[in-house]
PDB file of N, CA and C in Angstrom:
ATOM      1  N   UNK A   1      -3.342 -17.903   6.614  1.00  0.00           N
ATOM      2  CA  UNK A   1      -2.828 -17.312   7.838  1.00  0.00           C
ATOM      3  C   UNK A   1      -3.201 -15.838   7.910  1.00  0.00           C
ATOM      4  N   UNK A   2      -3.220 -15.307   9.150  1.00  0.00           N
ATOM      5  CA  UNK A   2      -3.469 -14.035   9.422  1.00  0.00           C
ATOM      6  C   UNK A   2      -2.497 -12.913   8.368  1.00  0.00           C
ATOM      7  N   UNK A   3      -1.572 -13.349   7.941  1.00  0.00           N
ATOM      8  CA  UNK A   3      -0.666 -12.550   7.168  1.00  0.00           C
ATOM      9  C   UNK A   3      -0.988 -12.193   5.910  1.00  0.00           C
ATOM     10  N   UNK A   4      -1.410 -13.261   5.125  1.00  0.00           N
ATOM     11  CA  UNK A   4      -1.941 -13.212   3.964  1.00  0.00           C
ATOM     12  C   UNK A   4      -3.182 -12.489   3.741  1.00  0.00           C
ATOM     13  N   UNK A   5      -4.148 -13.170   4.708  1.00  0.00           N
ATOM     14  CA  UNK A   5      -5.745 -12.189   5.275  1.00  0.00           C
ATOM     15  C   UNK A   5      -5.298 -10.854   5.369  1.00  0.00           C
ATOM     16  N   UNK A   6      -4.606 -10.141   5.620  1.00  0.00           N
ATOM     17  CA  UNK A   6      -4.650  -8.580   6.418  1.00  0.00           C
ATOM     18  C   UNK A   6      -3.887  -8.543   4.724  1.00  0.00           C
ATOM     19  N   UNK A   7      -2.590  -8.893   4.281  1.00  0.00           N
ATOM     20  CA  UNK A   7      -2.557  -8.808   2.469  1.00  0.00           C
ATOM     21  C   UNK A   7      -4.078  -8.332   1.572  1.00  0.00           C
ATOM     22  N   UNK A   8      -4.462  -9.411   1.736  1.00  0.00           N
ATOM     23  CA  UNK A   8      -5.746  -9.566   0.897  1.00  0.00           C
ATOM     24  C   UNK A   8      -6.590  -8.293   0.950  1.00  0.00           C
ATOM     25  N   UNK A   9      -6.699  -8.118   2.443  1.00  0.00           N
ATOM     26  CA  UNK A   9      -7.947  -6.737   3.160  1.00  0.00           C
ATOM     27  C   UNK A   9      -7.244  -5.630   2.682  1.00  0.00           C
ATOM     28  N   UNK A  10      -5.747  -5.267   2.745  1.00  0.00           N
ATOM     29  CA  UNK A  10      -5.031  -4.257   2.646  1.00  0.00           C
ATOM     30  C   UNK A  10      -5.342  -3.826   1.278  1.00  0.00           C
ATOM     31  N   UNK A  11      -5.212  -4.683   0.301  1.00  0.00           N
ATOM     32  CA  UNK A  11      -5.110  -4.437  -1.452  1.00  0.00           C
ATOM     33  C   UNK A  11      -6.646  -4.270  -1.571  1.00  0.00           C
ATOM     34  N   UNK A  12      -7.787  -5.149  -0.935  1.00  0.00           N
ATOM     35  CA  UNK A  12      -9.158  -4.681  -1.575  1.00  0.00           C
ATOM     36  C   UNK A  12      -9.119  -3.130  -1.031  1.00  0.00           C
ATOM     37  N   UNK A  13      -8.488  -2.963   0.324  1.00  0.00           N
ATOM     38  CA  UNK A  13      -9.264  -1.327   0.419  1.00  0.00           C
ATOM     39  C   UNK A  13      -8.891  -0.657  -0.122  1.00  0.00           C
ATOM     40  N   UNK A  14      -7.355  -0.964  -0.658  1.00  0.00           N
ATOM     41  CA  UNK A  14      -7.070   0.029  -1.437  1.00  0.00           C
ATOM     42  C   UNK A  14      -7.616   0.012  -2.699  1.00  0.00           C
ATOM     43  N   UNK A  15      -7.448  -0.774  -3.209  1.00  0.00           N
ATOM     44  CA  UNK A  15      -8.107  -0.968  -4.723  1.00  0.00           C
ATOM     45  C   UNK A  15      -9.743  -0.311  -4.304  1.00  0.00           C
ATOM     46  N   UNK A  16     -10.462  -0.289  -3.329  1.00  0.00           N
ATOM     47  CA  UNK A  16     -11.597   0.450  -3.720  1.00  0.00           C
ATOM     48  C   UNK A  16     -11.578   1.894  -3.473  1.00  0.00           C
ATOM     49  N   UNK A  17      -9.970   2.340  -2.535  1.00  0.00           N
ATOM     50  CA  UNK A  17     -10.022   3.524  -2.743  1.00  0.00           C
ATOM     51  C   UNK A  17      -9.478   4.085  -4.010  1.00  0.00           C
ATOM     52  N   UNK A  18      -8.972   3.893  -4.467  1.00  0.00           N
ATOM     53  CA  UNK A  18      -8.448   4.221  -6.199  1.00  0.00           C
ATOM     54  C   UNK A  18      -9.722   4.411  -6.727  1.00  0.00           C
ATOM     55  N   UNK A  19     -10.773   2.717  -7.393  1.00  0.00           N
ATOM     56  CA  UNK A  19     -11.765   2.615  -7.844  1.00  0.00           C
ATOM     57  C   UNK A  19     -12.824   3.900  -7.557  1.00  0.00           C
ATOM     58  N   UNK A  20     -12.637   4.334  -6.091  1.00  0.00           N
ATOM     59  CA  UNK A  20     -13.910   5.043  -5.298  1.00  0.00           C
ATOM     60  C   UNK A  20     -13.321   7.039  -5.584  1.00  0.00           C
ATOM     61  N   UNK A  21     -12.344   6.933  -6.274  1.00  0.00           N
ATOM     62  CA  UNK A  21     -11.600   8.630  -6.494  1.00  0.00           C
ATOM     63  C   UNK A  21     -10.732   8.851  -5.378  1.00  0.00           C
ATOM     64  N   UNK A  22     -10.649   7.913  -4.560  1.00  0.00           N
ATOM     65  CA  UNK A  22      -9.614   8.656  -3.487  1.00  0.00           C
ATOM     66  C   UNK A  22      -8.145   9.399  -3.890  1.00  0.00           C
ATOM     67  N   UNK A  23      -8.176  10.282  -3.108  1.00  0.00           N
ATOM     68  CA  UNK A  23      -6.502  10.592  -3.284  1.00  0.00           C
ATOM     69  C   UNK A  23      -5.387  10.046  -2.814  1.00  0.00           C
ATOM     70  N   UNK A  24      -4.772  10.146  -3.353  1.00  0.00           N
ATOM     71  CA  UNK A  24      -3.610   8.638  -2.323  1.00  0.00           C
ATOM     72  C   UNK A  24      -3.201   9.868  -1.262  1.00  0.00           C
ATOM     73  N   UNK A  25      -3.691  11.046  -0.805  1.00  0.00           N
ATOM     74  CA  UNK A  25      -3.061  11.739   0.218  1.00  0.00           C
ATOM     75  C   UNK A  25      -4.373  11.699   1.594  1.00  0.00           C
ATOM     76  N   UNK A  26      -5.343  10.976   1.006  1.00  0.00           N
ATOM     77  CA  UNK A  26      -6.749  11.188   1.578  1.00  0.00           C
ATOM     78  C   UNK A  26      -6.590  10.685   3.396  1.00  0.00           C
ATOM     79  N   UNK A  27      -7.217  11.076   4.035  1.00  0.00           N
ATOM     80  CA  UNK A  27      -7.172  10.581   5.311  1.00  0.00           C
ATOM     81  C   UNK A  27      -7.493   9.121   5.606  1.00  0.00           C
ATOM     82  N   UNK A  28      -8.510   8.520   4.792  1.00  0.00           N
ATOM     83  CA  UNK A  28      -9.072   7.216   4.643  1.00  0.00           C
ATOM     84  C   UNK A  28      -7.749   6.472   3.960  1.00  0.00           C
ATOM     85  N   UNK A  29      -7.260   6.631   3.251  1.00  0.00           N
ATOM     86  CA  UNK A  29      -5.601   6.195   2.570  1.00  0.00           C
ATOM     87  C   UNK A  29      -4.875   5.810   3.808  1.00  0.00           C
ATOM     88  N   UNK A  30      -4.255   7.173   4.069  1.00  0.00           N
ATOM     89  CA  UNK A  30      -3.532   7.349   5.120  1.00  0.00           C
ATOM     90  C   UNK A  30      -3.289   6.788   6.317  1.00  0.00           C
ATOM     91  N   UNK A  31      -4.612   6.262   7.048  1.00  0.00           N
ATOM     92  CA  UNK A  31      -4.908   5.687   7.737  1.00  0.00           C
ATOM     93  C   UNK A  31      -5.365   4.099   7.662  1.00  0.00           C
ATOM     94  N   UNK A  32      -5.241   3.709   6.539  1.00  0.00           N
ATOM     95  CA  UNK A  32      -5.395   2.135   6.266  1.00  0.00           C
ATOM     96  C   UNK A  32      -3.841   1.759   6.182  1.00  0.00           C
ATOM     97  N   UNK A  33      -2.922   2.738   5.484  1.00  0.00           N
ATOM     98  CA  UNK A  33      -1.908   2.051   5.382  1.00  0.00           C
ATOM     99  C   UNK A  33      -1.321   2.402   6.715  1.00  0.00           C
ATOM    100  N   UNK A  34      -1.225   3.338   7.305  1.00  0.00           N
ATOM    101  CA  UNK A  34      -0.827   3.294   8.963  1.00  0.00           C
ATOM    102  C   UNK A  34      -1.282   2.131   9.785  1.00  0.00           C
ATOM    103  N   UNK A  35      -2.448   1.548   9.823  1.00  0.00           N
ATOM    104  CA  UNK A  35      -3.064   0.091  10.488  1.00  0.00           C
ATOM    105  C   UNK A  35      -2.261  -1.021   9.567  1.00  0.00           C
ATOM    106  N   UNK A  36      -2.166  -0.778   8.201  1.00  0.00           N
ATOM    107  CA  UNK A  36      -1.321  -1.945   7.648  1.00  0.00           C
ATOM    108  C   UNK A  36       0.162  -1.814   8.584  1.00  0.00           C
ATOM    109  N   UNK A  37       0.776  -1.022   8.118  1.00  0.00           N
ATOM    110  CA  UNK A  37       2.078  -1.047   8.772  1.00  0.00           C
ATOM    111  C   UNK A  37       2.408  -1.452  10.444  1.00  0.00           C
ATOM    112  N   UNK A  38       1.422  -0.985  11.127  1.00  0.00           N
ATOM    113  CA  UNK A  38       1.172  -1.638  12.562  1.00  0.00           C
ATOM    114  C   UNK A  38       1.035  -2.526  12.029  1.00  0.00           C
ATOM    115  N   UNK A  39      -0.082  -3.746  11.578  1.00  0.00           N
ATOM    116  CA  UNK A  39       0.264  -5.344  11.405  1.00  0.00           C
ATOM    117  C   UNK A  39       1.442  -5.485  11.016  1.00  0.00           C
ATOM    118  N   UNK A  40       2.098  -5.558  10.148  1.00  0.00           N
ATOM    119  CA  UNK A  40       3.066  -5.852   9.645  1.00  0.00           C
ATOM    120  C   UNK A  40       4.364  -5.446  11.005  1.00  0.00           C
ATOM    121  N   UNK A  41       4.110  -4.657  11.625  1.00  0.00           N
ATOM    122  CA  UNK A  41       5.223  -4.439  12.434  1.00  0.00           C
ATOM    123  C   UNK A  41       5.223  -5.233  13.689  1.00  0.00           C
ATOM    124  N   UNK A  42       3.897  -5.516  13.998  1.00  0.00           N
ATOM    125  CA  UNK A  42       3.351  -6.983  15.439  1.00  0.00           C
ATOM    126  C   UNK A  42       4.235  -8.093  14.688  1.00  0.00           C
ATOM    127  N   UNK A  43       4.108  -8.238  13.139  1.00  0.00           N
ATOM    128  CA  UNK A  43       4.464  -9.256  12.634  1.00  0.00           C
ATOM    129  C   UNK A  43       6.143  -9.874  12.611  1.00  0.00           C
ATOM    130  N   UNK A  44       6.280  -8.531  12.572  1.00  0.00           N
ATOM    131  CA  UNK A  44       7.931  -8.729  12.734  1.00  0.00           C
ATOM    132  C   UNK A  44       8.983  -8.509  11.172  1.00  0.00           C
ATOM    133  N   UNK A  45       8.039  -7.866  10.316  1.00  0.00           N
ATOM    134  CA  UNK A  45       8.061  -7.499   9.018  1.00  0.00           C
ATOM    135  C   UNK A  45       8.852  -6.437   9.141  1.00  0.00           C
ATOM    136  N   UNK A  46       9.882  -5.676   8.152  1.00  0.00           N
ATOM    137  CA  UNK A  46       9.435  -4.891   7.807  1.00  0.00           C
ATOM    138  C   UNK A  46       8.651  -3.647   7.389  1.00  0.00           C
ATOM    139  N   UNK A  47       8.480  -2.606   8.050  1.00  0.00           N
ATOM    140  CA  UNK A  47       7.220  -2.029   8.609  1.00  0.00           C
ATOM    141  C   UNK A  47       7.273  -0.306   8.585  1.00  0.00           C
ATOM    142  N   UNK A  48       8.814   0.309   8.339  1.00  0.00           N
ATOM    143  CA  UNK A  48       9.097   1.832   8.587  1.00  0.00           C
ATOM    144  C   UNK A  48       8.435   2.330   7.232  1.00  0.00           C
ATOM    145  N   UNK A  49       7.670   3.707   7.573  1.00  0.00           N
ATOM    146  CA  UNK A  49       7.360   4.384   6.036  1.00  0.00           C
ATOM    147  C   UNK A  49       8.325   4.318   5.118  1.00  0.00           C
ATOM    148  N   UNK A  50       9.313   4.492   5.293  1.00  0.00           N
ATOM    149  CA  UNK A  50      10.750   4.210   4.319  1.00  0.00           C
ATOM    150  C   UNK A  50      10.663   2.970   3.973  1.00  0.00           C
ATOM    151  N   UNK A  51      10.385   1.853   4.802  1.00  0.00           N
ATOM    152  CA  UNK A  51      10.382   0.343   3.972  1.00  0.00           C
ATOM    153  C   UNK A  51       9.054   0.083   3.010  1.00  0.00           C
ATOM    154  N   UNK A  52       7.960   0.535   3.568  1.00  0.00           N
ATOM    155  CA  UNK A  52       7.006   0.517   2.438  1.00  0.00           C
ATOM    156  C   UNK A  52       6.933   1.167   1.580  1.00  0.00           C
ATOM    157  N   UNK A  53       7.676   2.646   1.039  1.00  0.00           N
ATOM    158  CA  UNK A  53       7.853   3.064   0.140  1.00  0.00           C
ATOM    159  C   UNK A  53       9.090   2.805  -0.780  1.00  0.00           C
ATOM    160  N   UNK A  54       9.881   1.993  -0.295  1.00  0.00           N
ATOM    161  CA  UNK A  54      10.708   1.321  -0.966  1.00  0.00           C
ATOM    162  C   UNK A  54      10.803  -0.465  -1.679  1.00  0.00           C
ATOM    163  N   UNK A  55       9.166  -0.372  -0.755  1.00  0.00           N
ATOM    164  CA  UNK A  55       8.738  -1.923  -1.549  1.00  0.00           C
ATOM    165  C   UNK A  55       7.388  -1.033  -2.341  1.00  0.00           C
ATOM    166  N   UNK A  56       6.713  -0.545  -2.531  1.00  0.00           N
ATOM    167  CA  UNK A  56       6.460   0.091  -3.391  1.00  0.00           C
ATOM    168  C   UNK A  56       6.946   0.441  -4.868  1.00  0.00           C
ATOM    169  N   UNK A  57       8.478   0.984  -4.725  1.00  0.00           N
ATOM    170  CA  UNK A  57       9.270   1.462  -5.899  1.00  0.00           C
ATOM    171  C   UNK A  57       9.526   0.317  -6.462  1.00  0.00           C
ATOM    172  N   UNK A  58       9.810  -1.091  -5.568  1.00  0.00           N
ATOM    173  CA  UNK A  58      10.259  -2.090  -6.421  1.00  0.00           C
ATOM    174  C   UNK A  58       9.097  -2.857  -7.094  1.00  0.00           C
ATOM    175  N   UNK A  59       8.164  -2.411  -6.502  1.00  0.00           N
ATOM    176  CA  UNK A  59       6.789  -3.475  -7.233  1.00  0.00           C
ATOM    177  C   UNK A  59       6.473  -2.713  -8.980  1.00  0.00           C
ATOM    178  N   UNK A  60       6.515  -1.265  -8.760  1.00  0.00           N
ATOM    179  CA  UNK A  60       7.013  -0.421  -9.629  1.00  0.00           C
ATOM    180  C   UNK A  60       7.949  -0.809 -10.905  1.00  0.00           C
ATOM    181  N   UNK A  61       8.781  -1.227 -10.711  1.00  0.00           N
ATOM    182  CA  UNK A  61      10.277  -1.579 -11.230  1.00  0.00           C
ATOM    183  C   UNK A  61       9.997  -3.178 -11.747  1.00  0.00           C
ATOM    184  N   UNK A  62       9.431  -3.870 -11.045  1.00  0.00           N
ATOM    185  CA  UNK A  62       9.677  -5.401 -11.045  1.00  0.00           C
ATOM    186  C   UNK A  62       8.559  -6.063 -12.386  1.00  0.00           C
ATOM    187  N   UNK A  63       8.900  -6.498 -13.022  1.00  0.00           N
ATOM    188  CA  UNK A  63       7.432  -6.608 -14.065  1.00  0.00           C
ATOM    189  C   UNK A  63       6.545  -7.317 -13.400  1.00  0.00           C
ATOM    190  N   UNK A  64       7.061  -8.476 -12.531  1.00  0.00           N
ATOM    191  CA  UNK A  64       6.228  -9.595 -12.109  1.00  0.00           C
ATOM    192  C   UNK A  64       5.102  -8.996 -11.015  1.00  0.00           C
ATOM    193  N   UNK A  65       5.732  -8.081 -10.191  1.00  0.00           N
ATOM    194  CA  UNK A  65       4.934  -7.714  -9.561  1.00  0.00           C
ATOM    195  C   UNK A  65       3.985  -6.337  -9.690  1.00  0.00           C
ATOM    196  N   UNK A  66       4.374  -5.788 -10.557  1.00  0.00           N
ATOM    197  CA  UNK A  66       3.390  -4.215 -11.331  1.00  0.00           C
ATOM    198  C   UNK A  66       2.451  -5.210 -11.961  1.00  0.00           C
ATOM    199  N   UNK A  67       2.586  -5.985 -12.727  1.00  0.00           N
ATOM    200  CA  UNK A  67       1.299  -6.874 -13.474  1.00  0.00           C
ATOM    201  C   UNK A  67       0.312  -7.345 -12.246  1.00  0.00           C
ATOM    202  N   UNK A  68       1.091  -8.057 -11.266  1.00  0.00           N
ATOM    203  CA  UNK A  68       0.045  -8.786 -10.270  1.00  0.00           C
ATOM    204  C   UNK A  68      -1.147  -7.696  -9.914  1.00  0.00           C
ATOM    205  N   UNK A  69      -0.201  -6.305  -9.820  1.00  0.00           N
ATOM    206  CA  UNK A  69      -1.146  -5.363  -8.675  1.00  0.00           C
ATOM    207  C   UNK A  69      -2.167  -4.562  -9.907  1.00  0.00           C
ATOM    208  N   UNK A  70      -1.253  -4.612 -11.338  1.00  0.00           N
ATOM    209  CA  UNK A  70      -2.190  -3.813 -12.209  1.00  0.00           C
ATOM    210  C   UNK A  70      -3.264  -5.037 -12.571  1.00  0.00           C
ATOM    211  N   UNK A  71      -3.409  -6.248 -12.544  1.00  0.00           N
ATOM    212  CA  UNK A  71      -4.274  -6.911 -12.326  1.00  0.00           C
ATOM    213  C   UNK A  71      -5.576  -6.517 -11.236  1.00  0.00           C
ATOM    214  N   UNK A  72      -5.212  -6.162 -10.547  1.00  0.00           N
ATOM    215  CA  UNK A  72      -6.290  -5.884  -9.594  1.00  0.00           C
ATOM    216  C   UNK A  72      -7.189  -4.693  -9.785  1.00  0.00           C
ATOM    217  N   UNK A  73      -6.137  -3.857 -10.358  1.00  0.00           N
ATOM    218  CA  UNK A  73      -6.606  -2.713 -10.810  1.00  0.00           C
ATOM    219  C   UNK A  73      -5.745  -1.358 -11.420  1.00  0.00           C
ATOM    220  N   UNK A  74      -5.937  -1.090 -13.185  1.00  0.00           N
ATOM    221  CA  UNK A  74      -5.025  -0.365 -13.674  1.00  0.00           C
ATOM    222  C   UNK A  74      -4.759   0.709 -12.777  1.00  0.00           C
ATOM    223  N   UNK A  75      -3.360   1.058 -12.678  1.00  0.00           N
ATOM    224  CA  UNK A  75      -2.911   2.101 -12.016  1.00  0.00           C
ATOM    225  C   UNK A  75      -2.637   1.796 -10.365  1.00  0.00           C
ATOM    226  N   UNK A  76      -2.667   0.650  -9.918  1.00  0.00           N
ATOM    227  CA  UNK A  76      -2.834   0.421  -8.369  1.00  0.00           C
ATOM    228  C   UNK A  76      -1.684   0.180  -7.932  1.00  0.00           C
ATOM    229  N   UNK A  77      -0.618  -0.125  -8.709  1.00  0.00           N
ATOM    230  CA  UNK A  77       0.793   0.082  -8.194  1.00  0.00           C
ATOM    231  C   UNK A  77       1.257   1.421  -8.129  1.00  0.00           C
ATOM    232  N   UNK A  78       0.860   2.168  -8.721  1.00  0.00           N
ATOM    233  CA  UNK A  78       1.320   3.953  -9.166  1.00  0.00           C
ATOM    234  C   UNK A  78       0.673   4.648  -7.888  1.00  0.00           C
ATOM    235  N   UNK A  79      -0.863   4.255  -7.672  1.00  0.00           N
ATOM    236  CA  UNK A  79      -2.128   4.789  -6.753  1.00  0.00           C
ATOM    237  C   UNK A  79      -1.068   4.072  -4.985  1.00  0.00           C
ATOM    238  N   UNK A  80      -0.834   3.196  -5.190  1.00  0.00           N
ATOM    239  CA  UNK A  80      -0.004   2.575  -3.796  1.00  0.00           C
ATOM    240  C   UNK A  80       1.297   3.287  -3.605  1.00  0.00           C
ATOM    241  N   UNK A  81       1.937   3.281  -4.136  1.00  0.00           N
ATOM    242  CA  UNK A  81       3.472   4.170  -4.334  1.00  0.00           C
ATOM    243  C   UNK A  81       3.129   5.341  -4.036  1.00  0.00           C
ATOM    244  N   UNK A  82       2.490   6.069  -4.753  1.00  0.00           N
ATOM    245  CA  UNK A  82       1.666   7.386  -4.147  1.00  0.00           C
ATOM    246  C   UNK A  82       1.508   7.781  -2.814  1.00  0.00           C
ATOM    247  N   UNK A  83       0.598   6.865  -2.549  1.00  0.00           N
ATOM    248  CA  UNK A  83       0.256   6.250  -1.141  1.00  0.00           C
ATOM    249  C   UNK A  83       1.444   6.530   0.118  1.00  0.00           C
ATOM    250  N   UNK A  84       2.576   5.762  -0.570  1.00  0.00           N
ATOM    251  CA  UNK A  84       3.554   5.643   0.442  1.00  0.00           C
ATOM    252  C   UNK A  84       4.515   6.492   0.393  1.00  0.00           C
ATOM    253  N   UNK A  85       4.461   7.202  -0.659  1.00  0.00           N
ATOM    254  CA  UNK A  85       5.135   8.334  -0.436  1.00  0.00           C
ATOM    255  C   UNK A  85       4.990   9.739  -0.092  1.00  0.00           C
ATOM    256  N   UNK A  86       2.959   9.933   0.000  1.00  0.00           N
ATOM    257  CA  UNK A  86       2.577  10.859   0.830  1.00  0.00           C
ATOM    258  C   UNK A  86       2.494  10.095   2.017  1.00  0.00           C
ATOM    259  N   UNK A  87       2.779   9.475   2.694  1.00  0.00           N
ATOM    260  CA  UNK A  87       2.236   8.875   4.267  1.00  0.00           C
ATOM    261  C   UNK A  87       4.251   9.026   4.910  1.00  0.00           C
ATOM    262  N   UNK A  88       5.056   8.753   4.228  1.00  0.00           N
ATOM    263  CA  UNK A  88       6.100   8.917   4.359  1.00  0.00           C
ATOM    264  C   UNK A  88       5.952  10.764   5.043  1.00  0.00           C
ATOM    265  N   UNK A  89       5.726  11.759   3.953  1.00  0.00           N
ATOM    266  CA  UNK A  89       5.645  12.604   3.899  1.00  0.00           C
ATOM    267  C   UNK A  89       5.280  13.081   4.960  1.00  0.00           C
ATOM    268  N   UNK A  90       3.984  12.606   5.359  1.00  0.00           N
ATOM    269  CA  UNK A  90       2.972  13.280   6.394  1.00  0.00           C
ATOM    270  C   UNK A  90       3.303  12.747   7.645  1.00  0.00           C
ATOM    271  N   UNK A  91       4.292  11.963   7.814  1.00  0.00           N
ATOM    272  CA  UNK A  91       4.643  11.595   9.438  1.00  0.00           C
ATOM    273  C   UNK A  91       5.154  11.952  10.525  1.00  0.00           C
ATOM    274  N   UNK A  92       4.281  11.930  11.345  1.00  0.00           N
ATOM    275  CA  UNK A  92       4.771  13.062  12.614  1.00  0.00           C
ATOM    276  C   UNK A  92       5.204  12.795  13.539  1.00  0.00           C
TER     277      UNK A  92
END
């Protein structure tokens, strides 16, 4: 389903921005997870910078899910959390 697809797209870009040196404050960051959060909010999800940085902290926290994402790539739960807590930051 479209939900899972835009999942999937969301974690490769990020994972190649980590991989690629990005900063989790970078404009290219910033702006992928802003288009994520619009899907997710058409979707009917869950969707305020406050909710993604608070599913962030728990992926953080949760073993099951820090393994899934450090699977993809060491540090990509830390590099995402980051993420959402400068985009939190920067919202205008």
């Amino acid at each position: 389903n479209d939900s899972a697809i835009e999942a999937q797209s969301f974690n490769e870009d990020m994972v190649r921005f980590l991989q690629q040196g990005f900063s989790a404050n970078d404009p290219n960051v910033l702006d992928r997870v802003k288009e994520h959060l619009a899907f997710l909010r058409k979707k009917g999800h869950p969707s305020t910078p406050q909710d993604f940085l608070n599913q962030t902290e728990f992926f953080i926290a949760d073993e099951f899910h820090r393994n899934m994402l450090e699977q993809l790539q060491t540090g990509y739960a830390y590099f995402l959390n980051k993420a959402a807590a400068v985009y939190l930051a920067n919202i205008k």
